[in-house]
PDB file of N, CA and C in Angstrom:
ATOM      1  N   UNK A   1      -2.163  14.022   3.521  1.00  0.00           N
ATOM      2  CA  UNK A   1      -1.213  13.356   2.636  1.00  0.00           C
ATOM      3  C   UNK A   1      -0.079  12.708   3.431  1.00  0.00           C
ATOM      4  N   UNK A   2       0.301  13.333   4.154  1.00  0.00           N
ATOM      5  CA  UNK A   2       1.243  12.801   5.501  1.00  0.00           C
ATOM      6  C   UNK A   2       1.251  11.425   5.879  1.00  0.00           C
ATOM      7  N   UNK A   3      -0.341  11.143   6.214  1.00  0.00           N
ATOM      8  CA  UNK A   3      -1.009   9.598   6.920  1.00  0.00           C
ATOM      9  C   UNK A   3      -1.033   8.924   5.611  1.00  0.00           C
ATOM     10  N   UNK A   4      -1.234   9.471   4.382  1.00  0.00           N
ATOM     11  CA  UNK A   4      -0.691   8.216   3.407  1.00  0.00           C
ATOM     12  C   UNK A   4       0.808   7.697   3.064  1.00  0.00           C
ATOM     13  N   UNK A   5       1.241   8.900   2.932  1.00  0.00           N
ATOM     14  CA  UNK A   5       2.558   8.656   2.708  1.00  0.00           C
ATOM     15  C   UNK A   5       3.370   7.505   4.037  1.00  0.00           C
ATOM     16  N   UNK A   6       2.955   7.969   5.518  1.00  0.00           N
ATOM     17  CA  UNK A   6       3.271   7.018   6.100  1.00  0.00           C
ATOM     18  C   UNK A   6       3.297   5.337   5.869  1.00  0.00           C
ATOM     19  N   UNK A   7       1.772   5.228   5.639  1.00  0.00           N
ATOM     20  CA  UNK A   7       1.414   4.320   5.313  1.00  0.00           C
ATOM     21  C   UNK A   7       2.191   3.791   3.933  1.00  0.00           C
ATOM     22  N   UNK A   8       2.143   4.317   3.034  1.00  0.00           N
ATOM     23  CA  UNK A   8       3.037   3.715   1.904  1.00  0.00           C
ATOM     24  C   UNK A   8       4.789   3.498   2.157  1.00  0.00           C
ATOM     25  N   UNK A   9       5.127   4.093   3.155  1.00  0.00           N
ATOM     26  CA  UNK A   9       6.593   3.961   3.617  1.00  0.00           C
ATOM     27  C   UNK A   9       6.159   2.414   4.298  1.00  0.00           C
ATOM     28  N   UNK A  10       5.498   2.643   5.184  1.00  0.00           N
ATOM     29  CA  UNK A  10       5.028   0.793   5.749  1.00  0.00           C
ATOM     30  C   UNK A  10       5.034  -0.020   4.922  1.00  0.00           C
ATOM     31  N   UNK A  11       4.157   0.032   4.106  1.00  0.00           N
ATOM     32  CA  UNK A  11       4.600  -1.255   2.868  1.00  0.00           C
ATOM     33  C   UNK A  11       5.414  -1.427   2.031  1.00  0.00           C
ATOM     34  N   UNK A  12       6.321  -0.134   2.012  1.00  0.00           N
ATOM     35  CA  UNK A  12       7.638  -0.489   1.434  1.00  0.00           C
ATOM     36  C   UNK A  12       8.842  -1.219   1.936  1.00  0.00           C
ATOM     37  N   UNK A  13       8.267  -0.679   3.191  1.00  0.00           N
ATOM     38  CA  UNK A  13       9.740  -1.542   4.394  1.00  0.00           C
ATOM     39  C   UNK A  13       9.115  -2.832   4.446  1.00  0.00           C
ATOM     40  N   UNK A  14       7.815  -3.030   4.247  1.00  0.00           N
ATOM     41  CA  UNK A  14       7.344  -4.541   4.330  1.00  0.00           C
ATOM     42  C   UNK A  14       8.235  -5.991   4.383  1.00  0.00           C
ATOM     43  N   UNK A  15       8.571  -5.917   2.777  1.00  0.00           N
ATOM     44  CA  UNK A  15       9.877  -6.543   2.339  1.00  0.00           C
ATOM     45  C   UNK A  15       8.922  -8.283   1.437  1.00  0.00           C
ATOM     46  N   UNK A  16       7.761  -7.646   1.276  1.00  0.00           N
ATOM     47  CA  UNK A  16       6.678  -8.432   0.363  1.00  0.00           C
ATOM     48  C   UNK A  16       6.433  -7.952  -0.885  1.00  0.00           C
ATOM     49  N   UNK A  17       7.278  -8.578  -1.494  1.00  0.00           N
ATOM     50  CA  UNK A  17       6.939  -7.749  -2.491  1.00  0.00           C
ATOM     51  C   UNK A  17       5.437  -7.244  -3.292  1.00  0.00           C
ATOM     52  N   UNK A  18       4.958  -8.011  -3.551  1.00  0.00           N
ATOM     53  CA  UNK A  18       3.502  -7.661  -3.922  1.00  0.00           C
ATOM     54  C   UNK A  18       3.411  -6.054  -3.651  1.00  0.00           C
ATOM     55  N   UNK A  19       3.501  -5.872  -2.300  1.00  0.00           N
ATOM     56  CA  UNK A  19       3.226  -4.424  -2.281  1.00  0.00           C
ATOM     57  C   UNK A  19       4.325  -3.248  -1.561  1.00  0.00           C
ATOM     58  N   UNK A  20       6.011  -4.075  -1.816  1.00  0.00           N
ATOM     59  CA  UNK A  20       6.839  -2.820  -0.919  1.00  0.00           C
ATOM     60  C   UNK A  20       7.357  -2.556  -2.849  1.00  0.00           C
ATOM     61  N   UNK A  21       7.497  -3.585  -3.423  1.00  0.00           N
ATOM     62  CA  UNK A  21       8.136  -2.626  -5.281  1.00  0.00           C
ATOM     63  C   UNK A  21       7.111  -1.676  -5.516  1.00  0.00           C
ATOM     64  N   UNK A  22       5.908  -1.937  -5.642  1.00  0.00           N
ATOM     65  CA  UNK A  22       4.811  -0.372  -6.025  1.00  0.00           C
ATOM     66  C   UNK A  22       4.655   0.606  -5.196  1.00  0.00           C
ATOM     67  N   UNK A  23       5.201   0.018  -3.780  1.00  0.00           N
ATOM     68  CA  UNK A  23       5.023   0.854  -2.736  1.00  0.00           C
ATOM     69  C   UNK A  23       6.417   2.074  -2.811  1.00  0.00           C
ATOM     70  N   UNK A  24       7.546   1.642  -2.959  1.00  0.00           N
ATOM     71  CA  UNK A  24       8.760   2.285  -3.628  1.00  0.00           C
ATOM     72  C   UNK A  24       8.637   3.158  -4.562  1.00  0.00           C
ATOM     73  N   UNK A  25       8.217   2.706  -5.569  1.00  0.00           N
ATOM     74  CA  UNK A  25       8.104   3.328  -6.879  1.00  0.00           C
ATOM     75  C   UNK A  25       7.134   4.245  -6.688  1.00  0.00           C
ATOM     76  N   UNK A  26       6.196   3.930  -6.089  1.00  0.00           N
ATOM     77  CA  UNK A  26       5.416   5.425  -5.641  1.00  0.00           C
ATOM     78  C   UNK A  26       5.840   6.456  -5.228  1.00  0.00           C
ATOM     79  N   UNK A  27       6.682   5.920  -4.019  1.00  0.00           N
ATOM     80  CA  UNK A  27       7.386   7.134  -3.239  1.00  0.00           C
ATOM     81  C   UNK A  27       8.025   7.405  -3.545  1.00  0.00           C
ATOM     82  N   UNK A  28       8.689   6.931  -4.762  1.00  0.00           N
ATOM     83  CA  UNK A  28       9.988   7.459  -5.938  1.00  0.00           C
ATOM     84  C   UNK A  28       9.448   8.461  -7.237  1.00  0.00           C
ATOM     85  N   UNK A  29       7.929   8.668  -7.146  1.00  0.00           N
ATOM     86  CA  UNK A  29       7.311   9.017  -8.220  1.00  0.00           C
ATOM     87  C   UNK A  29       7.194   8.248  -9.344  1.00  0.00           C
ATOM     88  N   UNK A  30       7.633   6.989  -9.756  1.00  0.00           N
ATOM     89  CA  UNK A  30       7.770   6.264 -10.629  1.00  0.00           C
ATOM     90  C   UNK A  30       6.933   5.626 -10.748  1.00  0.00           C
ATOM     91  N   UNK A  31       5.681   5.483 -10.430  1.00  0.00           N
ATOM     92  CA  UNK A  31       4.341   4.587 -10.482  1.00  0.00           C
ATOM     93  C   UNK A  31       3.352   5.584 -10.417  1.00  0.00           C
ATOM     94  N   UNK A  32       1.818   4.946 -11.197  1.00  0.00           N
ATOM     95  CA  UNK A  32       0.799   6.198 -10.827  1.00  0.00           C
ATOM     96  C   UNK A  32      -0.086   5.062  -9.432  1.00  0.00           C
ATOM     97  N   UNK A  33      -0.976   6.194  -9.371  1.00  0.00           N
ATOM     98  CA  UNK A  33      -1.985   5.412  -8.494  1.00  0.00           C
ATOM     99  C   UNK A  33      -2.546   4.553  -8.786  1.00  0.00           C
ATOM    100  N   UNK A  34      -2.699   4.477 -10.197  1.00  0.00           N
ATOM    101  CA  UNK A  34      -3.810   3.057 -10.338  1.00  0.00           C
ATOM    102  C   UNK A  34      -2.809   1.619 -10.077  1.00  0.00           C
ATOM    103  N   UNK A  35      -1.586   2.061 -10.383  1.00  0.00           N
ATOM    104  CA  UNK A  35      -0.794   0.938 -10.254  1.00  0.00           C
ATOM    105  C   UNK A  35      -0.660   0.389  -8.401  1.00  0.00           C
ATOM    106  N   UNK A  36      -0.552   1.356  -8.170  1.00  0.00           N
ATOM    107  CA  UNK A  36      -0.618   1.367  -6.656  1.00  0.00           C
ATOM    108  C   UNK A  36      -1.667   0.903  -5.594  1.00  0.00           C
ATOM    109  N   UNK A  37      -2.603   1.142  -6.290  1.00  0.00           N
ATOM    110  CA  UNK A  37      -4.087   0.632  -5.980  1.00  0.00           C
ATOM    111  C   UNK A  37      -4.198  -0.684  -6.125  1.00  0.00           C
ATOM    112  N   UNK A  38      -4.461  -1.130  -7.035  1.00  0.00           N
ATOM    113  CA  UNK A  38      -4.460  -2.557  -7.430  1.00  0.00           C
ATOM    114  C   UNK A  38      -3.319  -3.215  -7.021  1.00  0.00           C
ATOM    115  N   UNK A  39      -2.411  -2.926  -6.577  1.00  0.00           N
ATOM    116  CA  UNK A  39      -1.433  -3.690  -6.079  1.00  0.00           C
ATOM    117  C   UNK A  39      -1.864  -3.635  -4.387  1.00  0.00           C
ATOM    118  N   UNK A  40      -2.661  -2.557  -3.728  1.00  0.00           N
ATOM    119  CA  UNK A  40      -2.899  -2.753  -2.059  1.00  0.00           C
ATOM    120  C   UNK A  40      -4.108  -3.546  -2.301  1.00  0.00           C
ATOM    121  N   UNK A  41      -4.950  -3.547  -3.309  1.00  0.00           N
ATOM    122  CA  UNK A  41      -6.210  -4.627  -3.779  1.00  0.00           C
ATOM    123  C   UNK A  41      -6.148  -6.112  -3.234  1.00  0.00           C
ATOM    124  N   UNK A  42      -4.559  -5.836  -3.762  1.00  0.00           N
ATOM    125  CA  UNK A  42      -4.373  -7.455  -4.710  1.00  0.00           C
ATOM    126  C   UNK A  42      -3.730  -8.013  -2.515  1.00  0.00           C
ATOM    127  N   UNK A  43      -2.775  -7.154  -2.327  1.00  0.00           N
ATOM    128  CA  UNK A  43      -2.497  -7.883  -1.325  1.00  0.00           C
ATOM    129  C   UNK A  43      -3.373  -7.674  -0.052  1.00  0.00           C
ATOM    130  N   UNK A  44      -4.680  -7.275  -0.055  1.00  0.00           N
ATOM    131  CA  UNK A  44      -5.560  -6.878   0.593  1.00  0.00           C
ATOM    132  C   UNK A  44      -6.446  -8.469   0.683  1.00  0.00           C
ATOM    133  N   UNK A  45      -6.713  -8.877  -0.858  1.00  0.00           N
ATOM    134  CA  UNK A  45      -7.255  -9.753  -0.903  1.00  0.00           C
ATOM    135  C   UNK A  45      -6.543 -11.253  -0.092  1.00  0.00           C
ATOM    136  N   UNK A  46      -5.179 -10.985  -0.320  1.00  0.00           N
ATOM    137  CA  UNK A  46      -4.436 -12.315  -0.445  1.00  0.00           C
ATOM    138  C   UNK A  46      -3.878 -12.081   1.315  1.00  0.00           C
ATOM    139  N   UNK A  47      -3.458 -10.938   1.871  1.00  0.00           N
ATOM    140  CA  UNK A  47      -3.310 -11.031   3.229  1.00  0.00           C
ATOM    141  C   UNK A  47      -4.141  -9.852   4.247  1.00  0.00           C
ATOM    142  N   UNK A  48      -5.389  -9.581   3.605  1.00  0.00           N
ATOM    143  CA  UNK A  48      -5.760  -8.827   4.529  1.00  0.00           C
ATOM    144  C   UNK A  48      -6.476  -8.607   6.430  1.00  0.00           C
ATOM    145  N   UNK A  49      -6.651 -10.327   6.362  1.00  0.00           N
ATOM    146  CA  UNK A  49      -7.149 -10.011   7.567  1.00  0.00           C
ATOM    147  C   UNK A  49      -6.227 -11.432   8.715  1.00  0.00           C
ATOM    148  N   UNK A  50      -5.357 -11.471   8.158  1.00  0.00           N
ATOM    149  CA  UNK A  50      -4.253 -12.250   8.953  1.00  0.00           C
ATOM    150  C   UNK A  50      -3.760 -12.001  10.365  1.00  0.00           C
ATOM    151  N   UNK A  51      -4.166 -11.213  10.562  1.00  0.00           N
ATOM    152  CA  UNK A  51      -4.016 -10.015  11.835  1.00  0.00           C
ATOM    153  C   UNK A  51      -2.822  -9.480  12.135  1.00  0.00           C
ATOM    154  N   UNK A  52      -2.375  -9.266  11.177  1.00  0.00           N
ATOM    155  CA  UNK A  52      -0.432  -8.204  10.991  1.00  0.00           C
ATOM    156  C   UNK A  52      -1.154  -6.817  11.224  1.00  0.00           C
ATOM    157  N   UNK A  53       0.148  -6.428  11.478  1.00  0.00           N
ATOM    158  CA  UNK A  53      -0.532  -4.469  11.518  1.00  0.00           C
ATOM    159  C   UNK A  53      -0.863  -3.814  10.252  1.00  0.00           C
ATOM    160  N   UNK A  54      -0.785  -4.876   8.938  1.00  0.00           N
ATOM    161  CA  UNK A  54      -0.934  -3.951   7.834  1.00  0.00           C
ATOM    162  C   UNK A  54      -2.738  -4.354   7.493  1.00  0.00           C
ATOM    163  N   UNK A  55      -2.737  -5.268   7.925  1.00  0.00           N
ATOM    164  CA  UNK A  55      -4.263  -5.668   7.738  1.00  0.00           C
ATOM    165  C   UNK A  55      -5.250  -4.259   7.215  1.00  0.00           C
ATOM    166  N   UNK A  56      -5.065  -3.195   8.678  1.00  0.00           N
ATOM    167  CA  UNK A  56      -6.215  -2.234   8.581  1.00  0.00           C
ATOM    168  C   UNK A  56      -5.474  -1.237   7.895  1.00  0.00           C
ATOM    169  N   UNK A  57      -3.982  -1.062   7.050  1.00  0.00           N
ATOM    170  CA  UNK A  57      -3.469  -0.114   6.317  1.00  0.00           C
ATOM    171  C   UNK A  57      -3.753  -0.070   5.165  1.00  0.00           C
ATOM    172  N   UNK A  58      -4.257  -1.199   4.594  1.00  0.00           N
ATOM    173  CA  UNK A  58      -4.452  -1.622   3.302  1.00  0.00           C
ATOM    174  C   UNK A  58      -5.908  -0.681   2.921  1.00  0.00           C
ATOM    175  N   UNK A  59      -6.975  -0.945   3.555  1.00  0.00           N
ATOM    176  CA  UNK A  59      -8.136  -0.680   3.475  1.00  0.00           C
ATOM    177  C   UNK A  59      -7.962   1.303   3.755  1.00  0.00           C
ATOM    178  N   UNK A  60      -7.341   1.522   5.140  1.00  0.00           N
ATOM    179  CA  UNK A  60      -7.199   2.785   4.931  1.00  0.00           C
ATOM    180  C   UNK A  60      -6.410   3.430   3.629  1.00  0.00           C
ATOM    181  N   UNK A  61      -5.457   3.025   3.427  1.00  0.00           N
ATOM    182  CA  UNK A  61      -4.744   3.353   2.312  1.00  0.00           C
ATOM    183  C   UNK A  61      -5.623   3.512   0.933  1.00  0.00           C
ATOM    184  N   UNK A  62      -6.500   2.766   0.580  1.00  0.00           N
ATOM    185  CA  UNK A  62      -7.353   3.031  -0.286  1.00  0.00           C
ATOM    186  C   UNK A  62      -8.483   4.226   0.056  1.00  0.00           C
ATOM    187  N   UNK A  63      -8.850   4.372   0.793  1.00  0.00           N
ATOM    188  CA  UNK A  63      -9.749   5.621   0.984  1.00  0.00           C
ATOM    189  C   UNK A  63      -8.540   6.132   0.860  1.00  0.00           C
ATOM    190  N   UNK A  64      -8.132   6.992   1.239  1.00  0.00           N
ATOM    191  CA  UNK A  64      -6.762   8.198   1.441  1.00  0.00           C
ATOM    192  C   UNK A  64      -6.561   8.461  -0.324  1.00  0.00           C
ATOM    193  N   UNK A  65      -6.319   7.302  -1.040  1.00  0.00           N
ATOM    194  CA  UNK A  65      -5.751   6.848  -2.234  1.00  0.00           C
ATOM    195  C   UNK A  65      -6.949   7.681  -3.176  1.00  0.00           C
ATOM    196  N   UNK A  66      -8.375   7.160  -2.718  1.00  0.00           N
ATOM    197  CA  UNK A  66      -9.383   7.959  -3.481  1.00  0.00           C
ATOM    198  C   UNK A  66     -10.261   8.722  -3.489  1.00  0.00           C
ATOM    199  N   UNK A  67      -9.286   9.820  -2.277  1.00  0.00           N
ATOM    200  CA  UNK A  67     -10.180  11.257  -2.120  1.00  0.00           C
ATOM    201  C   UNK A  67      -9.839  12.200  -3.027  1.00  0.00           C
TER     202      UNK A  67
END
């Protein structure tokens, strides 16, 4: 849970929104997962292989997300 939570602190400091507001609100308890999911989906689709360091967080973050 540790290596996710990291990871969701990363996309909160992002400063994109797409995925640092759900990414917040998660770590605030204020969002569930599905919201959270579909929001690393969505910016998975739209910046995932750009070659930033979040590229391969996105994809991990979803396994982690649905064990």
């Amino acid at each position: 849970m540790e290596e996710l939570r990291n990871i969701i602190e990363k996309f909160a400091a992002s400063g994109w929104d797409l995925i640092s507001i759900p990414a917040h609100a998660w770590l605030k308890g204020e969002s569930n997962k599905d919201t959270l999911i579909a929001s690393i989906k969505q910016a998975d689709r739209e910046c995932g292989s750009c070659g930033c360091e979040l590229d391969p967080l996105y994809k991990r973050a979803l396994v982690l997300l649905n064990k």
